[in-house]
C-alpha atoms as a PDB file:
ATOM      1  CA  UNK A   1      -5.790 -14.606  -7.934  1.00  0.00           C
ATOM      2  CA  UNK A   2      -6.797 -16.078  -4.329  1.00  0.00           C
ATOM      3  CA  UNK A   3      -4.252 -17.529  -1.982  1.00  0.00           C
ATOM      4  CA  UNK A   4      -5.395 -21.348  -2.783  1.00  0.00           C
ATOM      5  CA  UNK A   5      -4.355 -20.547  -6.431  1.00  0.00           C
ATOM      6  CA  UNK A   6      -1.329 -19.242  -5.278  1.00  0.00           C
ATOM      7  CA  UNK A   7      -0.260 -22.433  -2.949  1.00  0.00           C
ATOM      8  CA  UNK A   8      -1.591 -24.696  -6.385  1.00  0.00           C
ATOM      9  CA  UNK A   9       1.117 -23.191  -8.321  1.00  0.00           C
ATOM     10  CA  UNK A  10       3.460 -23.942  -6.119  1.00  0.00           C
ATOM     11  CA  UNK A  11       2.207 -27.802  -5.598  1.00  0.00           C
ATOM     12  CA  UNK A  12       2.319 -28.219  -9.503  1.00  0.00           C
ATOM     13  CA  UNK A  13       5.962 -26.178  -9.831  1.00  0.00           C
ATOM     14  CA  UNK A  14       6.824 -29.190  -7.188  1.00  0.00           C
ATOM     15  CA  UNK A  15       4.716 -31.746  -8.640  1.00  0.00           C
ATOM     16  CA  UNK A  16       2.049 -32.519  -6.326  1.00  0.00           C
ATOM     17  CA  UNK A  17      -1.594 -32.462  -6.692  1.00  0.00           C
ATOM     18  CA  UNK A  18      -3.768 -29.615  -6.358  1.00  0.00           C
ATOM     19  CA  UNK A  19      -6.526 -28.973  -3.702  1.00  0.00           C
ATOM     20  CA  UNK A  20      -9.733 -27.889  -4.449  1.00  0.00           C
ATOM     21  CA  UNK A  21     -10.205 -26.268  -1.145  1.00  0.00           C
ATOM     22  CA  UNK A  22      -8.067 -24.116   1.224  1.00  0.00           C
ATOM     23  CA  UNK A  23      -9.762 -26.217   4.113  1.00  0.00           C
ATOM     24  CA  UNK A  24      -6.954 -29.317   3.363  1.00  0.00           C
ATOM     25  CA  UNK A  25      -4.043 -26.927   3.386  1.00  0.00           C
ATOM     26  CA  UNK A  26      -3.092 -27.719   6.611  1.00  0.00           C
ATOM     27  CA  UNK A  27      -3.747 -31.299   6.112  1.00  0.00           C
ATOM     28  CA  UNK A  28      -0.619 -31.464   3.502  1.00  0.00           C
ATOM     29  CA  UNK A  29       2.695 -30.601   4.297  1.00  0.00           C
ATOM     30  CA  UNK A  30       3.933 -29.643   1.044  1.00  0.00           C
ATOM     31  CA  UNK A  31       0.513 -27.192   1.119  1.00  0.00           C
ATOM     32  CA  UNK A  32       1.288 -25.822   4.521  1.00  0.00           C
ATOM     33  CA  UNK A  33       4.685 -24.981   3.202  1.00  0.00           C
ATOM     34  CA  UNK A  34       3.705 -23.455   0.033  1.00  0.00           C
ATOM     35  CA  UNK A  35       1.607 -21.273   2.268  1.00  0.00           C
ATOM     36  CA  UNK A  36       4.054 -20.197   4.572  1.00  0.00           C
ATOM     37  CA  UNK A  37       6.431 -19.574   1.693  1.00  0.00           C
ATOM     38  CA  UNK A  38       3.874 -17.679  -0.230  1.00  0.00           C
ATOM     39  CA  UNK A  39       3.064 -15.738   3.075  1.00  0.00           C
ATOM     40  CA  UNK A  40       6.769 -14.883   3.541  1.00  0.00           C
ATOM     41  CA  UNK A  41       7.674 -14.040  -0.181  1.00  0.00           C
ATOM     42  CA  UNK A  42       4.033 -11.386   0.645  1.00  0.00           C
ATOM     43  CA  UNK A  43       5.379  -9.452   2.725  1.00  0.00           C
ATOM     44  CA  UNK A  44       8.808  -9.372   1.342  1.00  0.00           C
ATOM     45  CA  UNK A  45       7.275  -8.026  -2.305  1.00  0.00           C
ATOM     46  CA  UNK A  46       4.932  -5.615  -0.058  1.00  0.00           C
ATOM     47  CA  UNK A  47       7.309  -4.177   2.131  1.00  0.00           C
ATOM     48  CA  UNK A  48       9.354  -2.721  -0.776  1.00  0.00           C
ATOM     49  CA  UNK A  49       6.577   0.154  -0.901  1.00  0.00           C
ATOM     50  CA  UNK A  50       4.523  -0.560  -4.387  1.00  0.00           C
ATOM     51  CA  UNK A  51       1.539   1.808  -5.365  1.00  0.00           C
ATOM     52  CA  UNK A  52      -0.862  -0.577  -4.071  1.00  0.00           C
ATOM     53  CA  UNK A  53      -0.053  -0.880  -0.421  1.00  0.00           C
ATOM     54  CA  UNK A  54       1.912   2.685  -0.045  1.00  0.00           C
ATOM     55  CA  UNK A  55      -0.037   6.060   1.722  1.00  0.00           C
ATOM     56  CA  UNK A  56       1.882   9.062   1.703  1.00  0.00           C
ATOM     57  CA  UNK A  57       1.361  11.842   4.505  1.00  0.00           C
ATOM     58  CA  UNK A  58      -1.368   9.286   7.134  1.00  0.00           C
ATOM     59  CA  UNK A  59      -1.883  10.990  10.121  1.00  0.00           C
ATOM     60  CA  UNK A  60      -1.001   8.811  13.498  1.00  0.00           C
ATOM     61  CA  UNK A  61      -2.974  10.537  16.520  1.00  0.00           C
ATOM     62  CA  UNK A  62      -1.535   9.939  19.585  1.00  0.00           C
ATOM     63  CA  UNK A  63      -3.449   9.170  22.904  1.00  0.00           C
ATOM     64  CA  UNK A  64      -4.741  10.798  25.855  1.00  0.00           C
ATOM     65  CA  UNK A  65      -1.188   9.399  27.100  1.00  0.00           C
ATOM     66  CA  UNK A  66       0.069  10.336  24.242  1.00  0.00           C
ATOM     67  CA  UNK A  67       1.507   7.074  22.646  1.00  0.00           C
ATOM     68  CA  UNK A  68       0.617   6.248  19.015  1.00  0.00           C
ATOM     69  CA  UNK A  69      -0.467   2.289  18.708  1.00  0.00           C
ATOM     70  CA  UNK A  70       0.988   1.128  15.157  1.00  0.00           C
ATOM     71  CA  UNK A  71      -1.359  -1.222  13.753  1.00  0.00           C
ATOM     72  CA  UNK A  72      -0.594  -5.326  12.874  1.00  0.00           C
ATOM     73  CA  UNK A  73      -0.965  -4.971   9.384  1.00  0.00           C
ATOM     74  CA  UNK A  74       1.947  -1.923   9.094  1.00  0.00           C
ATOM     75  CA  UNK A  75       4.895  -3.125   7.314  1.00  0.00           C
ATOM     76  CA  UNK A  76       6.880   0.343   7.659  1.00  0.00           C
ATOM     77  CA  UNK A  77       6.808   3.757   8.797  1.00  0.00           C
ATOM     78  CA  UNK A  78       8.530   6.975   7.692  1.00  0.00           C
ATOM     79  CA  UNK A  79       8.487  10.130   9.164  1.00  0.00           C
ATOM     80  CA  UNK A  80       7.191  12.779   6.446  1.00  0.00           C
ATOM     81  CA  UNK A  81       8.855  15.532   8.433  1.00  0.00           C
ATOM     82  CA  UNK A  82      12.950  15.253   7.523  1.00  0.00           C
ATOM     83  CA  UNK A  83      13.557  16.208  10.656  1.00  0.00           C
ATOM     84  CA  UNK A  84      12.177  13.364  12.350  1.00  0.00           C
ATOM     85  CA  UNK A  85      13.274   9.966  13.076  1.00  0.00           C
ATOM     86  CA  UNK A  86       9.978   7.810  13.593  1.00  0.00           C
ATOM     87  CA  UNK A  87      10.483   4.127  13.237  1.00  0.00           C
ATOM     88  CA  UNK A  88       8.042   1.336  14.819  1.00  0.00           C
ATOM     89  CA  UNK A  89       9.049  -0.192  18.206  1.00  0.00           C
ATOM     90  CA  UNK A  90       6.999  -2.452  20.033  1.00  0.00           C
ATOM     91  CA  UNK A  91       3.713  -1.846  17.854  1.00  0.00           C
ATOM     92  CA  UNK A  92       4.191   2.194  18.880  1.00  0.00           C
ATOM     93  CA  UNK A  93       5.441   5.024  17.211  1.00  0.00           C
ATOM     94  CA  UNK A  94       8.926   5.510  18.489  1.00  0.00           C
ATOM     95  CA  UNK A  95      10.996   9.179  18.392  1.00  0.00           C
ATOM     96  CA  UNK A  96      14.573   7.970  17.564  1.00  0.00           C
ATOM     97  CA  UNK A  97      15.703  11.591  18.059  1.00  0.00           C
ATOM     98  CA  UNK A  98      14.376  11.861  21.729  1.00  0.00           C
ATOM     99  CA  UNK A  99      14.767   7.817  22.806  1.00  0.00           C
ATOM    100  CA  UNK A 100      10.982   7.980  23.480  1.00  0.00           C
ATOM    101  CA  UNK A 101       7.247   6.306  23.060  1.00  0.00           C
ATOM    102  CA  UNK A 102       5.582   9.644  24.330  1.00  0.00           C
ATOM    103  CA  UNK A 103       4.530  12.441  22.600  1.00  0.00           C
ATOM    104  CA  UNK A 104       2.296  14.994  23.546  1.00  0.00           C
ATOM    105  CA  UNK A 105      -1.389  13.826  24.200  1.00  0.00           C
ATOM    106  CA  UNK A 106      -3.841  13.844  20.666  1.00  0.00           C
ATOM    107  CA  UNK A 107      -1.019  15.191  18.712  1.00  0.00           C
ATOM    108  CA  UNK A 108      -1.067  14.657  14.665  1.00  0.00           C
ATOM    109  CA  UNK A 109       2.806  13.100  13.214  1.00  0.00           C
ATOM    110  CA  UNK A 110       2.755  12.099   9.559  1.00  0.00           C
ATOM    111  CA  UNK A 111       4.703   8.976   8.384  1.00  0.00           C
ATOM    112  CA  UNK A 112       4.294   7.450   4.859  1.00  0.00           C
ATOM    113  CA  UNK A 113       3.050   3.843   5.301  1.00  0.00           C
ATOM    114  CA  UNK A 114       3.583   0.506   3.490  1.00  0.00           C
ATOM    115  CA  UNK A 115       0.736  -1.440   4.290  1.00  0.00           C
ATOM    116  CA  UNK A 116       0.880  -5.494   4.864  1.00  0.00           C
ATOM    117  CA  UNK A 117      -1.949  -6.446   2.266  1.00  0.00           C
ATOM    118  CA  UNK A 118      -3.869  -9.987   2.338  1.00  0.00           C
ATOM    119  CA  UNK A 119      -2.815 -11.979  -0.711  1.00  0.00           C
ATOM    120  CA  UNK A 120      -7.040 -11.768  -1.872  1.00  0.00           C
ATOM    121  CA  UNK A 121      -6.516  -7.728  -1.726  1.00  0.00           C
ATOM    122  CA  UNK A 122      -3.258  -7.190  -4.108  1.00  0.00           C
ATOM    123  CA  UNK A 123      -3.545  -6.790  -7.916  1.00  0.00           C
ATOM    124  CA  UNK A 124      -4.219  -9.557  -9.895  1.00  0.00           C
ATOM    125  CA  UNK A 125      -0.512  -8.495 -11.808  1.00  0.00           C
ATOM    126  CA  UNK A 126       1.443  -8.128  -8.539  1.00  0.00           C
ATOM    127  CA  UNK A 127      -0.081 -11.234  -7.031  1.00  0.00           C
ATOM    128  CA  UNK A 128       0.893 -13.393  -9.706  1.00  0.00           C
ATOM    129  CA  UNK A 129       4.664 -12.453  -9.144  1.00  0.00           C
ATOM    130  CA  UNK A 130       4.251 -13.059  -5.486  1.00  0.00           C
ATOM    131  CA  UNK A 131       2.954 -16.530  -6.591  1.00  0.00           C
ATOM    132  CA  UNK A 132       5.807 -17.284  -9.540  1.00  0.00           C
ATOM    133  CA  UNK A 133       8.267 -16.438  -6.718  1.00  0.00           C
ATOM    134  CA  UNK A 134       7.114 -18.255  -4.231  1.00  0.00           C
ATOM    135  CA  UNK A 135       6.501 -21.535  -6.148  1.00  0.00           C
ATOM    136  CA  UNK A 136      10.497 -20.949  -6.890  1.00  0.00           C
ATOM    137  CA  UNK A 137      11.247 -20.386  -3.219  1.00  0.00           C
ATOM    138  CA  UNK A 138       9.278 -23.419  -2.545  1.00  0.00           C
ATOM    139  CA  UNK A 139      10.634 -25.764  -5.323  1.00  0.00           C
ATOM    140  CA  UNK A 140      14.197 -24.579  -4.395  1.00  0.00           C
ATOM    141  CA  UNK A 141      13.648 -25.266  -0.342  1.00  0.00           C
ATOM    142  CA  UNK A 142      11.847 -28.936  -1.069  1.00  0.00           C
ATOM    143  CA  UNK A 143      13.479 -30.181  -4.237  1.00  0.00           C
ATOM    144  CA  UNK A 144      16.639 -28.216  -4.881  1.00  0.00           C
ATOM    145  CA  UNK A 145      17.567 -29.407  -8.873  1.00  0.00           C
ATOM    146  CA  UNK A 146      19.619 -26.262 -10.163  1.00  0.00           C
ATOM    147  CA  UNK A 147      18.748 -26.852 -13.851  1.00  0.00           C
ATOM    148  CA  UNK A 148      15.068 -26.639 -13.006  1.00  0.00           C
ATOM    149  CA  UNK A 149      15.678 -23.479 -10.297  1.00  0.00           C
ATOM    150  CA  UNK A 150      17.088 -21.434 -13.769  1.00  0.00           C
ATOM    151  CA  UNK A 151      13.409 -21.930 -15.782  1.00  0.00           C
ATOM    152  CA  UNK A 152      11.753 -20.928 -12.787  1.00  0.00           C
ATOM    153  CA  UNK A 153      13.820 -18.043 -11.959  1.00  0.00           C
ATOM    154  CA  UNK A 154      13.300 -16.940 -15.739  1.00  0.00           C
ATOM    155  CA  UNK A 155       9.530 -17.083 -15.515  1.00  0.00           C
ATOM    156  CA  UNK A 156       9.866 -15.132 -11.733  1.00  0.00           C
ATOM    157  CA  UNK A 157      11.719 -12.312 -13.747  1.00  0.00           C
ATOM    158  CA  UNK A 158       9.157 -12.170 -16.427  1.00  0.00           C
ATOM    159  CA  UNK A 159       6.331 -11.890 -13.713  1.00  0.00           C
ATOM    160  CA  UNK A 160       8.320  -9.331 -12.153  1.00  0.00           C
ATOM    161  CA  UNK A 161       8.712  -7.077 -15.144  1.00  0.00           C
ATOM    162  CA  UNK A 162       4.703  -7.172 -15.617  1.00  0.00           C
ATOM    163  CA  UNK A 163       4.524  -6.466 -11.487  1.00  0.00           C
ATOM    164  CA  UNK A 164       7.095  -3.251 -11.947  1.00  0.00           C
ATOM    165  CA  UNK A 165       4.866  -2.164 -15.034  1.00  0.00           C
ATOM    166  CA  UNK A 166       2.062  -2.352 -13.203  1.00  0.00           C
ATOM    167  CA  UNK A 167       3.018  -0.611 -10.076  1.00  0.00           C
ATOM    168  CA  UNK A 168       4.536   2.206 -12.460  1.00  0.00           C
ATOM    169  CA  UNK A 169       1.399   2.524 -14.668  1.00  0.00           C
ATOM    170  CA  UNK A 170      -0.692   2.724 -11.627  1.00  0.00           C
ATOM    171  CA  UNK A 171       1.460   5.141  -9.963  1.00  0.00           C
ATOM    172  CA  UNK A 172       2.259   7.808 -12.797  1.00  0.00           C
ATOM    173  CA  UNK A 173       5.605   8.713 -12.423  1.00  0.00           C
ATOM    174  CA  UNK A 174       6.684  11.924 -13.876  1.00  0.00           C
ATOM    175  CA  UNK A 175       9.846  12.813 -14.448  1.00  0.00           C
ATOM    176  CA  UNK A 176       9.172  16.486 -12.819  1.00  0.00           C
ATOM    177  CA  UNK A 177       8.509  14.604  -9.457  1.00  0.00           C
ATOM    178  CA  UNK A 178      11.959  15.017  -9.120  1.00  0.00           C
ATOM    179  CA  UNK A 179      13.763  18.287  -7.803  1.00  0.00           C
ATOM    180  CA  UNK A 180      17.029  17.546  -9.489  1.00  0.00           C
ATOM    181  CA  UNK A 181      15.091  17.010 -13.132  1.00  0.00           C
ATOM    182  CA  UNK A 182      13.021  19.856 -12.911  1.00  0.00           C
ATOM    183  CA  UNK A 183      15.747  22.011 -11.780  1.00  0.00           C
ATOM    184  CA  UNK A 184      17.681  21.618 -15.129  1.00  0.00           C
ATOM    185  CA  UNK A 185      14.679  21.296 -16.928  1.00  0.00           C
ATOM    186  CA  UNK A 186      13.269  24.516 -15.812  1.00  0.00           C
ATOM    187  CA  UNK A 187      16.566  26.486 -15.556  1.00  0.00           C
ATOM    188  CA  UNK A 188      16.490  29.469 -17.786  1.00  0.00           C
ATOM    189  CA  UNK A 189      19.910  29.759 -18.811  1.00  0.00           C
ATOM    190  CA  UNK A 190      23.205  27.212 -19.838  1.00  0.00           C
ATOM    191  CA  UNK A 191      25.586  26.863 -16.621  1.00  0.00           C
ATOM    192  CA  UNK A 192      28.794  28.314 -17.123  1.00  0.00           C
ATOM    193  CA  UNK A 193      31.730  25.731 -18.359  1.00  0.00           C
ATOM    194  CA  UNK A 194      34.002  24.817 -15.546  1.00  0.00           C
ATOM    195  CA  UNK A 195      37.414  26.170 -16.632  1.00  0.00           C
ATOM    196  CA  UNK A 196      40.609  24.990 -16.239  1.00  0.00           C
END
Protein backbone atom coordinates (compact mmCIF):
# COMPACT_ATOMS: atom_id res chain seq x y z
CA UNK A 1 0.00 0.00 0.00
CA UNK A 2 1.69 3.54 -0.88
CA UNK A 3 1.00 6.64 1.12
CA UNK A 4 -1.43 8.19 -1.75
CA UNK A 5 -3.60 5.03 -1.15
CA UNK A 6 -3.46 5.59 2.29
CA UNK A 7 -4.61 9.51 2.21
CA UNK A 8 -7.54 8.04 -0.60
CA UNK A 9 -8.99 6.03 2.08
CA UNK A 10 -9.23 8.56 4.20
CA UNK A 11 -10.83 11.14 1.46
CA UNK A 12 -13.52 8.39 0.65
CA UNK A 13 -14.08 7.44 4.69
CA UNK A 14 -14.83 11.47 4.57
CA UNK A 15 -16.39 11.59 1.31
CA UNK A 16 -14.26 13.44 -0.94
CA UNK A 17 -12.76 12.56 -4.17
CA UNK A 18 -9.70 10.74 -4.72
CA UNK A 19 -6.40 11.98 -6.35
CA UNK A 20 -4.67 10.24 -8.80
CA UNK A 21 -1.40 11.73 -7.87
CA UNK A 22 0.44 12.58 -4.59
CA UNK A 23 1.61 15.84 -6.49
CA UNK A 24 -2.15 17.60 -5.58
CA UNK A 25 -1.94 16.60 -1.95
CA UNK A 26 -0.94 19.73 -0.88
CA UNK A 27 -3.26 21.44 -3.16
CA UNK A 28 -6.39 20.00 -0.99
CA UNK A 29 -6.88 20.59 2.44
CA UNK A 30 -8.80 17.68 3.36
CA UNK A 31 -5.59 15.70 1.49
CA UNK A 32 -3.00 17.62 3.41
CA UNK A 33 -4.83 16.60 6.51
CA UNK A 34 -5.30 13.06 5.76
CA UNK A 35 -1.57 13.13 5.33
CA UNK A 36 -0.61 14.63 8.38
CA UNK A 37 -3.05 12.38 10.20
CA UNK A 38 -1.80 9.34 8.47
CA UNK A 39 1.83 10.58 9.25
CA UNK A 40 0.96 10.99 12.96
CA UNK A 41 -1.17 7.73 13.44
CA UNK A 42 2.73 6.18 11.61
CA UNK A 43 4.62 6.81 14.04
CA UNK A 44 2.25 6.22 16.82
CA UNK A 45 1.62 2.33 15.41
CA UNK A 46 5.63 2.23 14.87
CA UNK A 47 6.79 3.41 18.00
CA UNK A 48 5.02 0.58 19.91
CA UNK A 49 8.10 -1.71 18.76
CA UNK A 50 6.47 -4.29 16.00
CA UNK A 51 8.80 -6.96 14.28
CA UNK A 52 9.15 -4.86 11.35
CA UNK A 53 10.78 -1.72 12.59
CA UNK A 54 12.41 -3.32 15.98
CA UNK A 55 16.57 -4.32 16.13
CA UNK A 56 17.61 -5.88 19.16
CA UNK A 57 21.35 -5.50 20.47
CA UNK A 58 22.55 -2.31 17.42
CA UNK A 59 25.70 -1.13 18.29
CA UNK A 60 25.92 2.96 18.70
CA UNK A 61 29.79 3.94 18.31
CA UNK A 62 30.59 6.90 19.87
CA UNK A 63 32.98 9.65 18.46
CA UNK A 64 36.42 10.74 18.61
CA UNK A 65 34.62 13.11 21.31
CA UNK A 66 32.92 10.51 22.30
CA UNK A 67 29.18 11.50 21.79
CA UNK A 68 26.85 9.06 19.97
CA UNK A 69 24.61 11.08 17.18
CA UNK A 70 21.03 9.27 17.28
CA UNK A 71 19.75 9.26 13.91
CA UNK A 72 16.20 11.22 12.56
CA UNK A 73 14.49 8.24 11.75
CA UNK A 74 14.94 6.59 15.62
CA UNK A 75 11.72 6.41 17.32
CA UNK A 76 13.26 4.85 20.68
CA UNK A 77 16.19 3.62 22.37
CA UNK A 78 16.81 1.06 25.12
CA UNK A 79 19.77 0.26 26.78
CA UNK A 80 20.44 -3.67 26.35
CA UNK A 81 22.65 -3.57 29.41
CA UNK A 82 20.03 -3.47 32.69
CA UNK A 83 22.26 -1.54 34.23
CA UNK A 84 22.08 1.31 32.05
CA UNK A 85 19.81 4.12 31.61
CA UNK A 86 20.25 5.34 27.85
CA UNK A 87 17.42 7.40 26.57
CA UNK A 88 17.70 9.96 23.47
CA UNK A 89 18.29 13.68 24.28
CA UNK A 90 18.88 16.17 21.81
CA UNK A 91 19.48 13.60 18.81
CA UNK A 92 22.49 11.99 21.24
CA UNK A 93 22.74 9.15 23.30
CA UNK A 94 22.21 10.38 26.80
CA UNK A 95 23.58 8.37 30.24
CA UNK A 96 20.63 9.02 32.67
CA UNK A 97 22.76 7.36 35.38
CA UNK A 98 25.77 9.83 35.02
CA UNK A 99 23.62 13.21 33.73
CA UNK A 100 25.88 13.05 30.63
CA UNK A 101 26.27 13.17 26.53
CA UNK A 102 29.97 11.85 26.82
CA UNK A 103 31.23 8.63 26.85
CA UNK A 104 34.49 7.46 26.22
CA UNK A 105 35.83 8.11 22.60
CA UNK A 106 34.84 4.99 19.81
CA UNK A 107 33.22 3.08 22.53
CA UNK A 108 30.45 0.27 21.50
CA UNK A 109 26.77 0.70 23.91
CA UNK A 110 23.93 -1.53 22.74
CA UNK A 111 20.30 -0.22 22.81
CA UNK A 112 17.37 -2.08 21.12
CA UNK A 113 15.87 0.29 18.48
CA UNK A 114 12.37 1.01 17.11
CA UNK A 115 12.91 2.39 13.89
CA UNK A 116 10.56 5.34 12.30
CA UNK A 117 9.68 3.48 8.92
CA UNK A 118 8.32 5.42 5.66
CA UNK A 119 4.70 4.44 5.11
CA UNK A 120 6.09 2.76 1.31
CA UNK A 121 8.55 0.47 3.61
CA UNK A 122 5.95 -1.20 6.26
CA UNK A 123 4.04 -4.44 5.49
CA UNK A 124 1.36 -4.38 3.29
CA UNK A 125 -0.83 -5.94 6.65
CA UNK A 126 0.48 -3.33 9.13
CA UNK A 127 0.09 -0.49 6.67
CA UNK A 128 -3.38 -1.09 6.06
CA UNK A 129 -4.17 -0.65 9.88
CA UNK A 130 -2.16 2.49 9.92
CA UNK A 131 -4.48 3.57 7.01
CA UNK A 132 -8.07 2.18 8.62
CA UNK A 133 -6.95 4.23 11.67
CA UNK A 134 -6.09 7.09 10.30
CA UNK A 135 -9.09 7.53 7.93
CA UNK A 136 -11.01 7.21 11.55
CA UNK A 137 -8.77 9.82 13.13
CA UNK A 138 -9.42 11.90 10.17
CA UNK A 139 -13.25 11.40 9.78
CA UNK A 140 -13.57 11.93 13.60
CA UNK A 141 -11.30 15.41 13.56
CA UNK A 142 -13.29 16.82 10.20
CA UNK A 143 -16.77 15.38 10.47
CA UNK A 144 -17.35 14.17 14.00
CA UNK A 145 -20.96 11.95 13.54
CA UNK A 146 -20.66 9.33 16.51
CA UNK A 147 -22.87 6.71 14.81
CA UNK A 148 -20.51 6.66 11.84
CA UNK A 149 -17.11 6.92 14.30
CA UNK A 150 -18.54 3.19 15.82
CA UNK A 151 -18.38 1.37 12.01
CA UNK A 152 -15.15 2.82 11.57
CA UNK A 153 -13.74 2.01 14.83
CA UNK A 154 -15.07 -1.68 14.17
CA UNK A 155 -13.28 -1.99 10.86
CA UNK A 156 -9.88 -0.21 12.73
CA UNK A 157 -10.13 -3.22 15.25
CA UNK A 158 -10.48 -5.77 12.58
CA UNK A 159 -7.35 -4.28 10.74
CA UNK A 160 -5.66 -4.34 13.92
CA UNK A 161 -6.20 -7.97 14.73
CA UNK A 162 -4.69 -8.90 11.10
CA UNK A 163 -1.65 -6.16 12.02
CA UNK A 164 -1.03 -8.09 15.64
CA UNK A 165 -1.17 -11.50 13.61
CA UNK A 166 1.12 -10.39 11.42
CA UNK A 167 3.69 -8.89 13.61
CA UNK A 168 3.37 -12.23 15.77
CA UNK A 169 3.69 -14.62 12.77
CA UNK A 170 6.63 -12.71 11.59
CA UNK A 171 8.21 -12.58 14.87
CA UNK A 172 7.85 -16.28 16.25
CA UNK A 173 7.12 -16.04 19.65
CA UNK A 174 7.82 -18.97 21.77
CA UNK A 175 6.58 -19.47 24.83
CA UNK A 176 10.26 -20.56 26.20
CA UNK A 177 11.38 -16.91 25.39
CA UNK A 178 10.26 -16.37 28.65
CA UNK A 179 12.34 -17.08 31.94
CA UNK A 180 9.33 -17.43 34.15
CA UNK A 181 7.67 -20.22 31.54
CA UNK A 182 10.61 -22.11 31.06
CA UNK A 183 11.43 -22.14 34.62
CA UNK A 184 8.25 -24.19 35.52
CA UNK A 185 8.34 -25.85 32.42
CA UNK A 186 11.76 -27.18 32.85
CA UNK A 187 11.66 -27.68 36.66
CA UNK A 188 12.28 -31.25 37.53
CA UNK A 189 10.26 -31.70 40.46
CA UNK A 190 6.47 -30.42 42.00
CA UNK A 191 7.09 -27.35 44.51
CA UNK A 192 6.24 -28.14 47.87
CA UNK A 193 2.46 -27.06 49.04
CA UNK A 194 2.52 -23.97 51.13
CA UNK A 195 1.16 -25.12 54.52
CA UNK A 196 -0.84 -23.60 56.85
Amino acid sequence: MTELEAVNIALQTIGEMTLDTANNISDVYEASTALEILTETRRAVLNEGLNCNTDFDWELTADASGYVAISSNILRIESTDPNKNYIMKDNKLYDKDEKTFKFTANSIHKVDIIWDLDFDDVPQTIAYYIAIKAARITYQRLIGATDIIRVLMDDEQKAYEKALEHDVDTYNYNIFDSTHASRIITRSRNPRPIRS
